[in-house]
C-alpha atoms as a PDB file:
ATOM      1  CA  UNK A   1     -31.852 155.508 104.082  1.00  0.00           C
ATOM      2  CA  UNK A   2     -32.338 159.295 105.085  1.00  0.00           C
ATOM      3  CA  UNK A   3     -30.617 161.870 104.159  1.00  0.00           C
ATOM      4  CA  UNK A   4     -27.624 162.737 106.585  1.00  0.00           C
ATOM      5  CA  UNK A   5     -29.113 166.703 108.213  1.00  0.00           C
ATOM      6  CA  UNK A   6     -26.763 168.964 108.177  1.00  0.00           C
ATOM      7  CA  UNK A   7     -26.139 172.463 110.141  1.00  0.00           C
ATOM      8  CA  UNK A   8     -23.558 175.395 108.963  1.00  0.00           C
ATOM      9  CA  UNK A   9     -23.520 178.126 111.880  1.00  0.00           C
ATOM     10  CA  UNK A  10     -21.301 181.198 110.943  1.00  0.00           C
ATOM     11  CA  UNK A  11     -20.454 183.540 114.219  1.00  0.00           C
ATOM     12  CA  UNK A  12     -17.328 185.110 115.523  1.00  0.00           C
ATOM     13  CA  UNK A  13     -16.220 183.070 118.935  1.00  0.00           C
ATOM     14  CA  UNK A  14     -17.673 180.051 119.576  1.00  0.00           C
ATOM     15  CA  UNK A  15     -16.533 177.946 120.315  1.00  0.00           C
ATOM     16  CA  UNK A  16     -12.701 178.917 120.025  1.00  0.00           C
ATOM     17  CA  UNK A  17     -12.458 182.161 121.923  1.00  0.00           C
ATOM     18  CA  UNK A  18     -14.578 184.481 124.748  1.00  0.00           C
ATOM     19  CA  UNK A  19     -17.617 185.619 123.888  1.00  0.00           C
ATOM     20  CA  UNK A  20     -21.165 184.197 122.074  1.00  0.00           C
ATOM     21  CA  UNK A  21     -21.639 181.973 125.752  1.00  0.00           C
ATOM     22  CA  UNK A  22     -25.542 181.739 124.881  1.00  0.00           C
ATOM     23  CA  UNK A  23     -24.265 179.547 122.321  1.00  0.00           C
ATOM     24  CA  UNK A  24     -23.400 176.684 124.431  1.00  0.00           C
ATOM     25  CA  UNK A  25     -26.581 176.040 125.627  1.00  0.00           C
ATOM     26  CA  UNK A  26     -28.370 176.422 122.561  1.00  0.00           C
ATOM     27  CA  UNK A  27     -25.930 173.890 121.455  1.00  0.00           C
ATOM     28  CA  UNK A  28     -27.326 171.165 123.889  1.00  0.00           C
ATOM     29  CA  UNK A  29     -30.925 171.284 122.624  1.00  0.00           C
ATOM     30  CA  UNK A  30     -30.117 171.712 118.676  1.00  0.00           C
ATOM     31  CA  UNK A  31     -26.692 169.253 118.528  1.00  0.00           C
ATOM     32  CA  UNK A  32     -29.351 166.312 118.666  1.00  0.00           C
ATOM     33  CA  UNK A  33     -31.295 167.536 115.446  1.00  0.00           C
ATOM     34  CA  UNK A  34     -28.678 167.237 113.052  1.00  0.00           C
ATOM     35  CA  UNK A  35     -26.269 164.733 112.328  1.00  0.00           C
ATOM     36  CA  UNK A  36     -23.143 166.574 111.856  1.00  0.00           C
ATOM     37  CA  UNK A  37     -22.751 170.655 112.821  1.00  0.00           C
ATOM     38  CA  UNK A  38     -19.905 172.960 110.921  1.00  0.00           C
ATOM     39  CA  UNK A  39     -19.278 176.020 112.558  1.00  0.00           C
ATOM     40  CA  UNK A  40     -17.304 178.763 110.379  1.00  0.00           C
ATOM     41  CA  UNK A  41     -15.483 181.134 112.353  1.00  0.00           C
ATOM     42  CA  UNK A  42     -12.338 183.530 111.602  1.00  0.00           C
ATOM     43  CA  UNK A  43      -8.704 182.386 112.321  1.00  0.00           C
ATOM     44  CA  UNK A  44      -7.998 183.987 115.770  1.00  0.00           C
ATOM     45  CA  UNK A  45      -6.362 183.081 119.049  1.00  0.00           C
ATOM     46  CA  UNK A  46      -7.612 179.565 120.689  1.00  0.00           C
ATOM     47  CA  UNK A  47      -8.107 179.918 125.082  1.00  0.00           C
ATOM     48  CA  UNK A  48      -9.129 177.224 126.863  1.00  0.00           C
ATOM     49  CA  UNK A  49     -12.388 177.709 127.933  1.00  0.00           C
ATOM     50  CA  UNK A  50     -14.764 175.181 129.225  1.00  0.00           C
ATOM     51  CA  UNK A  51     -17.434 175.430 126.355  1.00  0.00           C
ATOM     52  CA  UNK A  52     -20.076 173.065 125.463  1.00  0.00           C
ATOM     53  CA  UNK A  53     -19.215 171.302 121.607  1.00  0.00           C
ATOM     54  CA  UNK A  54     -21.548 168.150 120.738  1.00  0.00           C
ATOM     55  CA  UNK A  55     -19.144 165.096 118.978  1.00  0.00           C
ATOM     56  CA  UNK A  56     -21.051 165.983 115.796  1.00  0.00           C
ATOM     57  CA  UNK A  57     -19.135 169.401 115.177  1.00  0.00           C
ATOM     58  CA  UNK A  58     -16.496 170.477 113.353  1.00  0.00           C
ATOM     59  CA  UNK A  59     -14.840 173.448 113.461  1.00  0.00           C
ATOM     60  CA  UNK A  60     -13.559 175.039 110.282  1.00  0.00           C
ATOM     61  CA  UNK A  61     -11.747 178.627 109.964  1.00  0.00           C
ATOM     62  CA  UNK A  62     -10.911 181.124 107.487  1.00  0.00           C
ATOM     63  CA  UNK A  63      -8.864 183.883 107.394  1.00  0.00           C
ATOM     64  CA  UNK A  64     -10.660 186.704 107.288  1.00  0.00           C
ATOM     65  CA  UNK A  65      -7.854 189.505 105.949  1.00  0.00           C
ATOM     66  CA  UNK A  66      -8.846 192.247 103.228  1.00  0.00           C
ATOM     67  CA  UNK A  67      -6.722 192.101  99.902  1.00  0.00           C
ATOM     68  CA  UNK A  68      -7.051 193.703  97.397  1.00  0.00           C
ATOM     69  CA  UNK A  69      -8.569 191.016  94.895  1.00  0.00           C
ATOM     70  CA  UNK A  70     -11.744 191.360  97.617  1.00  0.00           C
ATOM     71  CA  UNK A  71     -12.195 195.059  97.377  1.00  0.00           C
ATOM     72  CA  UNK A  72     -11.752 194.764  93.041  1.00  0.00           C
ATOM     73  CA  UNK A  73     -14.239 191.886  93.353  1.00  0.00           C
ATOM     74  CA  UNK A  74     -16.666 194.032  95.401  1.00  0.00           C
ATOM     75  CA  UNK A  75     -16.837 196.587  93.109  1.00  0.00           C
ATOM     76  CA  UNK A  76     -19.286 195.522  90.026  1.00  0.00           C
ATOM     77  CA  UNK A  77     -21.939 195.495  92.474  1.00  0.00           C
ATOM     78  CA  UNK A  78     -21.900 199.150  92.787  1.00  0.00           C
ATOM     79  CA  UNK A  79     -23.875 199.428  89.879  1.00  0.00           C
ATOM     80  CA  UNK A  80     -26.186 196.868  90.719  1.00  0.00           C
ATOM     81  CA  UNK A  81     -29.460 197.255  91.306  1.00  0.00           C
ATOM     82  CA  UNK A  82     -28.766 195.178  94.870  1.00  0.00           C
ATOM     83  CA  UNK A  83     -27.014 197.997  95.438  1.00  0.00           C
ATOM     84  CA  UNK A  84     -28.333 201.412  93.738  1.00  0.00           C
ATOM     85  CA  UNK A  85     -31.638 200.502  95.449  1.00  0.00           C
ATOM     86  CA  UNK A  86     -30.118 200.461  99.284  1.00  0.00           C
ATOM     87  CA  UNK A  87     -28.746 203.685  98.286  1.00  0.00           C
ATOM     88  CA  UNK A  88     -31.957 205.076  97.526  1.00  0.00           C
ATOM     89  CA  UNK A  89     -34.298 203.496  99.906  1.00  0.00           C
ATOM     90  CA  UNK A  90     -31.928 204.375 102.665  1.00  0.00           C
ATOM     91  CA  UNK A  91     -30.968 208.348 101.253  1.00  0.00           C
ATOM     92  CA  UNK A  92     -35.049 208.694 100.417  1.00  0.00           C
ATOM     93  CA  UNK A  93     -36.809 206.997 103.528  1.00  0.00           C
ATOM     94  CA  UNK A  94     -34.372 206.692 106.422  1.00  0.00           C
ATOM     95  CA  UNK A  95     -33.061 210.010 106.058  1.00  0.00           C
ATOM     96  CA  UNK A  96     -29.788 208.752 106.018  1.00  0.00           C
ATOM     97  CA  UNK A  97     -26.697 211.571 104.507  1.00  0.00           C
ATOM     98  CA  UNK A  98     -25.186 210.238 101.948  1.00  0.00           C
ATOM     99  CA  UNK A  99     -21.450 210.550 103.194  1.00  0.00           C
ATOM    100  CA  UNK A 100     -18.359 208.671 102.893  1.00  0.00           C
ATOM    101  CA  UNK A 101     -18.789 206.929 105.531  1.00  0.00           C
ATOM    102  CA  UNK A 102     -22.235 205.489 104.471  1.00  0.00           C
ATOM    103  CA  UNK A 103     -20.982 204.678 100.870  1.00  0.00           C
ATOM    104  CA  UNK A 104     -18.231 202.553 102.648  1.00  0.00           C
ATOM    105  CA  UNK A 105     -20.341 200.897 105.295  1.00  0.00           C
ATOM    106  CA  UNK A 106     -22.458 199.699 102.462  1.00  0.00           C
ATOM    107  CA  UNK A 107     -19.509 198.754 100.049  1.00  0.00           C
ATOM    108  CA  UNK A 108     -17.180 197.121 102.965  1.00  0.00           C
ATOM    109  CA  UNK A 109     -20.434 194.555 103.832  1.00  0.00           C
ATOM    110  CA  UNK A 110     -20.376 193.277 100.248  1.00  0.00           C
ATOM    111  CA  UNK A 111     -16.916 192.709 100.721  1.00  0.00           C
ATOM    112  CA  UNK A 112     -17.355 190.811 104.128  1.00  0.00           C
ATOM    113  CA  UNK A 113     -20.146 189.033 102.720  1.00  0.00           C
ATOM    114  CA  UNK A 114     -18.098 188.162  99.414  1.00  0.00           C
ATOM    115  CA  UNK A 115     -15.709 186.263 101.801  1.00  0.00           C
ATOM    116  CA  UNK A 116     -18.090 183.971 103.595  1.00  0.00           C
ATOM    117  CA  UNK A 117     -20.074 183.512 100.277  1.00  0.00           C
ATOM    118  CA  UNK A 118     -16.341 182.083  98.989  1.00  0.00           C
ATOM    119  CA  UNK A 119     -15.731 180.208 101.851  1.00  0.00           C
ATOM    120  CA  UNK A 120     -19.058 178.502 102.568  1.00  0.00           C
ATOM    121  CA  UNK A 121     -18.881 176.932  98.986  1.00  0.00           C
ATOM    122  CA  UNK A 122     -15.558 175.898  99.748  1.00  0.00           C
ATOM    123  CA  UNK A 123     -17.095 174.308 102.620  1.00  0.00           C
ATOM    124  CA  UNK A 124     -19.807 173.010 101.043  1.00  0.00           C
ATOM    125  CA  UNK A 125     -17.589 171.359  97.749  1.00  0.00           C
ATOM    126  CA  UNK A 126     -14.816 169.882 100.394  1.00  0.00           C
ATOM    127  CA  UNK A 127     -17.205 168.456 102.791  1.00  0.00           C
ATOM    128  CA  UNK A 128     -19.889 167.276 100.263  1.00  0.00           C
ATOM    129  CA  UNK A 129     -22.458 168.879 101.903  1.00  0.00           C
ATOM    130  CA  UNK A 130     -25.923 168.219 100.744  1.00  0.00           C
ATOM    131  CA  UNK A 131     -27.700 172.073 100.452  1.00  0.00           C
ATOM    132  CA  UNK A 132     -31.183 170.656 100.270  1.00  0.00           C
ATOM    133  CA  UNK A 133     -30.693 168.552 103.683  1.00  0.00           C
ATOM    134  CA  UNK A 134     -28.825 171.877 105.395  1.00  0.00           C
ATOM    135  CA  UNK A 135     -29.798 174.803 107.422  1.00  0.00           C
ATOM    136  CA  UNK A 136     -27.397 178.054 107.413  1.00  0.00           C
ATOM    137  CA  UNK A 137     -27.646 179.622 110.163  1.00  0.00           C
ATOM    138  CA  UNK A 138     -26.361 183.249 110.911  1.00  0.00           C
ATOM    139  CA  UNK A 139     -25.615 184.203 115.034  1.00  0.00           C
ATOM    140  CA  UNK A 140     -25.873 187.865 114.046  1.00  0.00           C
ATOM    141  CA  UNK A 141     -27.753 190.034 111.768  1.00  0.00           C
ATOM    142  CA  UNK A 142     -24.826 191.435 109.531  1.00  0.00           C
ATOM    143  CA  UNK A 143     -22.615 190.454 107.095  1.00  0.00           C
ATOM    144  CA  UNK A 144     -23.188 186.803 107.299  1.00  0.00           C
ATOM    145  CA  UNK A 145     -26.667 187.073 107.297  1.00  0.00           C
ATOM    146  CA  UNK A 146     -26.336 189.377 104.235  1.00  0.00           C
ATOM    147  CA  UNK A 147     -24.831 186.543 102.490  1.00  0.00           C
ATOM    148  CA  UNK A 148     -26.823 184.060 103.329  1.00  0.00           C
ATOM    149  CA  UNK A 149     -29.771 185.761 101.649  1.00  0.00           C
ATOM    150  CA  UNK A 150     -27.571 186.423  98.475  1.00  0.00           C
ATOM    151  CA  UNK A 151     -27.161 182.620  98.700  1.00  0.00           C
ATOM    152  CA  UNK A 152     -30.809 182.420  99.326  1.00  0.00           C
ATOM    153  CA  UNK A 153     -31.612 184.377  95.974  1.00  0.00           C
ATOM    154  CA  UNK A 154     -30.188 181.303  93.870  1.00  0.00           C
ATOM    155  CA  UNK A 155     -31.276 178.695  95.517  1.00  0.00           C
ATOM    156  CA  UNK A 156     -33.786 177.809  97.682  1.00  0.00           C
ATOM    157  CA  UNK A 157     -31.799 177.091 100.626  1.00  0.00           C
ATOM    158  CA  UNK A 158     -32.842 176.822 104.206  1.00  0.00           C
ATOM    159  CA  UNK A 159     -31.285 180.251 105.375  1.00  0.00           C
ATOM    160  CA  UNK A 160     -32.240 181.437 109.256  1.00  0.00           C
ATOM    161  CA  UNK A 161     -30.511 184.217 111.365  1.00  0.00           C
ATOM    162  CA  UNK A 162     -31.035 185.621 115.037  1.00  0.00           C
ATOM    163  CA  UNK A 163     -31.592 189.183 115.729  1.00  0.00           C
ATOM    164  CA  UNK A 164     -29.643 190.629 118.899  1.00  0.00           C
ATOM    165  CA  UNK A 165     -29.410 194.599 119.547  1.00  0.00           C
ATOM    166  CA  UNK A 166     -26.102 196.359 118.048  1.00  0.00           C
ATOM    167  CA  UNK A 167     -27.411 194.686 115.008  1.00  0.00           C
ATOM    168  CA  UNK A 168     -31.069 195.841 115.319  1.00  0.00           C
ATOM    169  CA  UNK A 169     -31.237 199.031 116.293  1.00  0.00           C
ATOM    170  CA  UNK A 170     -29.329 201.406 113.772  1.00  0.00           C
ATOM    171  CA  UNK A 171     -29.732 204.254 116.456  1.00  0.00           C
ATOM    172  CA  UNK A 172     -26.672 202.808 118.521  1.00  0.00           C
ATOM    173  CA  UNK A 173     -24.675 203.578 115.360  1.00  0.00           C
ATOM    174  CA  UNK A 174     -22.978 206.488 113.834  1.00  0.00           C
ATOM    175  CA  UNK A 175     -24.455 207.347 110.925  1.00  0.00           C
ATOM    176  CA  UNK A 176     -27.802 205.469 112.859  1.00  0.00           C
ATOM    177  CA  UNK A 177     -27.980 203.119 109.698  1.00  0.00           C
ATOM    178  CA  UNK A 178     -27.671 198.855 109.348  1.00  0.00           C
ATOM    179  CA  UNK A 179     -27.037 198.108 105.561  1.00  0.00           C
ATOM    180  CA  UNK A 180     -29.108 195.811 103.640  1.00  0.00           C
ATOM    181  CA  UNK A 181     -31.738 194.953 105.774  1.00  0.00           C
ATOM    182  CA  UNK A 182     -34.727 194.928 103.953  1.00  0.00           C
ATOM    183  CA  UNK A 183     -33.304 192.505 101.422  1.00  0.00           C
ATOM    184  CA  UNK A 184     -31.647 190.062 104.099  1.00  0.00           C
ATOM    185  CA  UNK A 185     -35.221 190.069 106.082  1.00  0.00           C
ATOM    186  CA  UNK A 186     -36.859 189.393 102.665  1.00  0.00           C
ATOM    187  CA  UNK A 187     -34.500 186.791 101.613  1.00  0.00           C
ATOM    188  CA  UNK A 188     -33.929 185.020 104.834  1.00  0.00           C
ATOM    189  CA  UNK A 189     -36.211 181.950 104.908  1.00  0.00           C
ATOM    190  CA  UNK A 190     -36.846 183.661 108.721  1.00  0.00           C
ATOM    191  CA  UNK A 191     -34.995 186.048 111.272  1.00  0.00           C
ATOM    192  CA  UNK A 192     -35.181 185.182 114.866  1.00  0.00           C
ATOM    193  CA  UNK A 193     -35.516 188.217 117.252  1.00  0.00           C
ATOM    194  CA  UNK A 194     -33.912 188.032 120.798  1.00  0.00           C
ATOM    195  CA  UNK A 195     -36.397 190.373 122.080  1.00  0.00           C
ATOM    196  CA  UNK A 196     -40.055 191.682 121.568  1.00  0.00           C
ATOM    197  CA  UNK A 197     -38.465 195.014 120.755  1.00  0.00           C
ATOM    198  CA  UNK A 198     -35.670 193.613 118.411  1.00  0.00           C
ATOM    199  CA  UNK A 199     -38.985 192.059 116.424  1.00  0.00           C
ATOM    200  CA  UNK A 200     -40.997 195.748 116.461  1.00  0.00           C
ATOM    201  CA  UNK A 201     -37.759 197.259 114.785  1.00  0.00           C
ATOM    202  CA  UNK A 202     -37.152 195.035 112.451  1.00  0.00           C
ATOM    203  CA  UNK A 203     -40.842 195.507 111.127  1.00  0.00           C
ATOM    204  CA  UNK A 204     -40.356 198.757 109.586  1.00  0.00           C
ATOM    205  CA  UNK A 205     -38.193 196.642 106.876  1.00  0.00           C
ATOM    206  CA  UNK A 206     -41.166 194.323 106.032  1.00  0.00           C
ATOM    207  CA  UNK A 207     -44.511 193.932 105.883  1.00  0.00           C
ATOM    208  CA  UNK A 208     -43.827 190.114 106.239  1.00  0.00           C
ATOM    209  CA  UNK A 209     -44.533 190.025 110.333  1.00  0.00           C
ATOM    210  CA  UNK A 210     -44.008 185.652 109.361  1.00  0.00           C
ATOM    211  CA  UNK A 211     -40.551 186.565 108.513  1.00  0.00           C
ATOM    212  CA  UNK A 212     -39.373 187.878 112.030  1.00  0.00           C
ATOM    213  CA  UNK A 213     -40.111 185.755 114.622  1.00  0.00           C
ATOM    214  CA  UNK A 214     -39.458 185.992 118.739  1.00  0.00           C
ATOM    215  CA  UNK A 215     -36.647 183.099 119.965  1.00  0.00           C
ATOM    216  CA  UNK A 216     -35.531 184.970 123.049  1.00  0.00           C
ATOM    217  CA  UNK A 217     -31.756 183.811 124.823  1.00  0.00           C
ATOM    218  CA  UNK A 218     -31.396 182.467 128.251  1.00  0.00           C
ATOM    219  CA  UNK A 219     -28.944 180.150 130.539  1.00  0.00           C
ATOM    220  CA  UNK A 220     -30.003 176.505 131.458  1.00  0.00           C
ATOM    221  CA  UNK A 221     -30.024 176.678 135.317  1.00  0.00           C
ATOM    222  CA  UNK A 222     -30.239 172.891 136.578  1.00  0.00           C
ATOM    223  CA  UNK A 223     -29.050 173.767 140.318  1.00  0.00           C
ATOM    224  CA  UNK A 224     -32.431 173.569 143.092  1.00  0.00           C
ATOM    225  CA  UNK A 225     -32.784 176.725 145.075  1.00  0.00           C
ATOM    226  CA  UNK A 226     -32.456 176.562 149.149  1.00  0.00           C
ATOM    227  CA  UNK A 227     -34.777 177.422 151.121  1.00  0.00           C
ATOM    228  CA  UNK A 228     -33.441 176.509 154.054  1.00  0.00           C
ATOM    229  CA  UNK A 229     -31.714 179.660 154.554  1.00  0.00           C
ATOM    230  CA  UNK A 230     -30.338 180.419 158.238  1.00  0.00           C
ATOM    231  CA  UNK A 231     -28.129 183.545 158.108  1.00  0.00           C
ATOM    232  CA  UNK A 232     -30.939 186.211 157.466  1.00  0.00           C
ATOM    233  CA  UNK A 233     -29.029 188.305 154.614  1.00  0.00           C
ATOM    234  CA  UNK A 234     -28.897 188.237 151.282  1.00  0.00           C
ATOM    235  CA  UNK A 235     -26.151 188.800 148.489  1.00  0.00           C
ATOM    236  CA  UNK A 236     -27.816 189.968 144.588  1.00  0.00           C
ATOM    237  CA  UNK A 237     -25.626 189.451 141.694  1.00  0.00           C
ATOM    238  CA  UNK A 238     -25.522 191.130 138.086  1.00  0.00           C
ATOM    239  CA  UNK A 239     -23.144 190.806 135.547  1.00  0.00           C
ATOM    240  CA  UNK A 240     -22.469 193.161 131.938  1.00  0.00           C
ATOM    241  CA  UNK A 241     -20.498 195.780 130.976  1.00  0.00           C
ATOM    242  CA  UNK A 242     -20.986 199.347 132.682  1.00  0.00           C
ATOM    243  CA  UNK A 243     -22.593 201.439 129.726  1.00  0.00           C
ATOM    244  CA  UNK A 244     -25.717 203.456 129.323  1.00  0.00           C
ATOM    245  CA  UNK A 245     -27.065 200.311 127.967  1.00  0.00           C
ATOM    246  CA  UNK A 246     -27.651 198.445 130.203  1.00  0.00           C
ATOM    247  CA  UNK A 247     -28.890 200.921 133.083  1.00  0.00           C
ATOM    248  CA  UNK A 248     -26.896 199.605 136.033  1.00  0.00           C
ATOM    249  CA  UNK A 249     -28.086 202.798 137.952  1.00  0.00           C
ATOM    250  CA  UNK A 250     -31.761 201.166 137.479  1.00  0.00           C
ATOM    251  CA  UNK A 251     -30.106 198.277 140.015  1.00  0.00           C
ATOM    252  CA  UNK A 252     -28.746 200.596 142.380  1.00  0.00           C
ATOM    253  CA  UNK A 253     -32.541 202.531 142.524  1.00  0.00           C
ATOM    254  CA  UNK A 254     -33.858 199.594 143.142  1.00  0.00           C
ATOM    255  CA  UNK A 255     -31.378 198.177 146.003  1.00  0.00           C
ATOM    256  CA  UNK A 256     -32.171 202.093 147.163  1.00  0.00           C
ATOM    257  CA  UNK A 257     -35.911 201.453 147.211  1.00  0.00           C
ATOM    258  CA  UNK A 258     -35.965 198.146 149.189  1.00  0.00           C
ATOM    259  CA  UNK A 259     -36.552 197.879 153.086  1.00  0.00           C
ATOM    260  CA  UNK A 260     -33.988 194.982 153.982  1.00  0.00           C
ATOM    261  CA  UNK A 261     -31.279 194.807 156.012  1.00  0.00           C
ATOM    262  CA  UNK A 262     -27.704 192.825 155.167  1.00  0.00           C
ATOM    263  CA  UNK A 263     -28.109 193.165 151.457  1.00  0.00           C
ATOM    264  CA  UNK A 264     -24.672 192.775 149.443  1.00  0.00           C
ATOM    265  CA  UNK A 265     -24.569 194.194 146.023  1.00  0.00           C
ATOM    266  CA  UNK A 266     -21.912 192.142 143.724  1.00  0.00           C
ATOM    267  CA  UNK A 267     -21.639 193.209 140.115  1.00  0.00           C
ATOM    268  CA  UNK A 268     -18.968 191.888 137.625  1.00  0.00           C
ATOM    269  CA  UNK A 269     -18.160 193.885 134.183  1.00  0.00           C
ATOM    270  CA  UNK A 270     -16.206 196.943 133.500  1.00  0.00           C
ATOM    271  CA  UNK A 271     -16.810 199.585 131.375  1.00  0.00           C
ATOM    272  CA  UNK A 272     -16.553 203.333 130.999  1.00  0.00           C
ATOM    273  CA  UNK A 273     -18.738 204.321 132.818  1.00  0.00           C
ATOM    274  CA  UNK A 274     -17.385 202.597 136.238  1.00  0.00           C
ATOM    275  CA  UNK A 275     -16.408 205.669 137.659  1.00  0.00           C
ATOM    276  CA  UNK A 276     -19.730 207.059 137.397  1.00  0.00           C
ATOM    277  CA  UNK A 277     -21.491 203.878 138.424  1.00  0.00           C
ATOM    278  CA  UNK A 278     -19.078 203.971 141.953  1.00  0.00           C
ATOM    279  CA  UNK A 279     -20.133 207.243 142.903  1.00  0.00           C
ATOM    280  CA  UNK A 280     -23.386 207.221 142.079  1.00  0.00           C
ATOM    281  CA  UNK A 281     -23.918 203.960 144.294  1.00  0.00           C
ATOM    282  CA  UNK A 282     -21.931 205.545 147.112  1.00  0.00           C
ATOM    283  CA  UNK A 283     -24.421 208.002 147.118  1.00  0.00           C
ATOM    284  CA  UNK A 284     -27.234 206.151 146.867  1.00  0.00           C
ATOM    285  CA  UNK A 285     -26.602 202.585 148.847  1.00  0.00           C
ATOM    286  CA  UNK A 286     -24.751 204.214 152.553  1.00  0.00           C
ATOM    287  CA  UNK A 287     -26.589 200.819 154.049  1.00  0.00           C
ATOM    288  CA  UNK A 288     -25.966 198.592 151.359  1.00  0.00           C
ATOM    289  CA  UNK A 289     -22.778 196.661 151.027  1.00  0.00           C
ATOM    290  CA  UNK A 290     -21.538 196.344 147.274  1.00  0.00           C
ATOM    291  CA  UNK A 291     -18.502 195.575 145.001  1.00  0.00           C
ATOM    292  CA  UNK A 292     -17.748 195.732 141.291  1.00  0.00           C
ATOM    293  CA  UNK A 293     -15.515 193.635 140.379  1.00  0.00           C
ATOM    294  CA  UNK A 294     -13.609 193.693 137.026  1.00  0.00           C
END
């Protein structure tokens, strides 16, 4: 008889509240691989959403509060050389000030990752979960895939985690630093990259390029497009939030640039920059029809 193959994801939504939505569909290819799927998530609101979860998951929460017993716990590994040697690779070769702030981003993710390291044995003991048959599998680059490869150090567990952009690219943060990630790269058994880009930066942690690999995110689309069109015009649709990420005003230049009449713009998201976005497409699109919508 085989071995029953097991699959822990850790992430922060699915499949209880919004958010995570690529998830779903990554679901529908992977729930056949593995005979029975725990997801770990934090105690939070439940909304009825229409989201995709196999008959071979369970869901299993935790409560993610701060006490004090965590922070205590946390603190022998300040003088660890886990941790003395983030301090100086990060001081010495990122450049990074060695502020408050930076002291407690570092000591508040061995915290975070205590807490999943706790609860993924409990998991583990109470569902009598076979590690050798098991994959652990991080959504996001951070704390849970920090303790994953402190798992990984003692065992030799199957340990994988994706690679998005907020938890990439230290530049979108203030200080521009992401703790730990030369030893979560190095201890992963492999990090999965959303983008080309995501892959490059992650590089400069590793010489390993086997360790980071490409596994880019997408939407099954099973509807057939029409081409039986009749009414000659033609509505284009976008959807994220309105920040300087993601460059709406790119879409608008473009809508600018083409040389077709009856075009409707539709784009659904909010954000701060909404305002901004408005007038800026007033300006540009006088023949273009187009709504935001929030």
């Amino acid at each position: 008889m085989n071995p029953k193959k097991n699959l822990i994801l850790l992430c922060d939504s699915y499949p209880i509240s919004s958010g995570e939505f690529f998830i779903d569909d990554e679901m529908k290819v992977i729930h056949t691989h593995f005979d029975k799927i725990f997801v770990l998530i934090k105690e939070q609101e439940q909304k009825q959403l229409n989201r995709f979860i196999p008959d071979n998951l369970e869901i299993i929460t935790y409560n993610s509060n701060i006490s004090k017993r965590h922070k205590l716990k946390a603190i022998p590994k300040i003088f660890s050389s886990f941790f003395i040697s983030e301090l100086f690779r990060s001081i010495f070769k990122f450049k990074i000030k060695p502020t408050p702030l930076f002291f407690k981003i570092i000591f508040m993710d061995i915290v975070h990752s205590n807490i999943i390291i706790e609860e993924l044995k409990k998991v583990i003991g109470s569902k009598k979960i076979e590690v050798d048959n098991t994959v652990l599998y991080s959504y996001w680059h951070d704390y849970k895939a920090l303790a994953l490869a402190r798992l990984s150090i003692r065992s030799e567990i199957k340990t994988i985690a994706r690679a998005h952009g907020w938890d990439v690219f230290a530049d979108r943060h203030n200080p521009p630093y992401l703790p730990f990630k030369k030893f979560i790269i190095g201890n992963l058994t492999a990090t999965f990259s959303i983008s080309d880009a995501g892959q490059t930066a992650l590089l400069k942690y590793t010489e390993n390029i086997n360790k980071i690999k490409v596994s880019k995110l997408g939407k099954i689309n099973n509807r057939k497009p029409l081409f039986n069109k009749i009414i000659p015009s033609y509505t284009i649709c976008s959807c994220s939030n309105i920040i300087p990420l993601k460059r709406i005003n790119k879409i608008i230049d473009l809508l600018s640039a083409l040389k077709i009449d009856d075009i409707k713009w539709i784009h659904f998201g909010a954000g701060y920059l909404m305002k901004d976005i408005i007038l800026y497409a007033k300006e540009k699109l006088q023949n273009i029809d187009f709504k935001l919508i929030y």
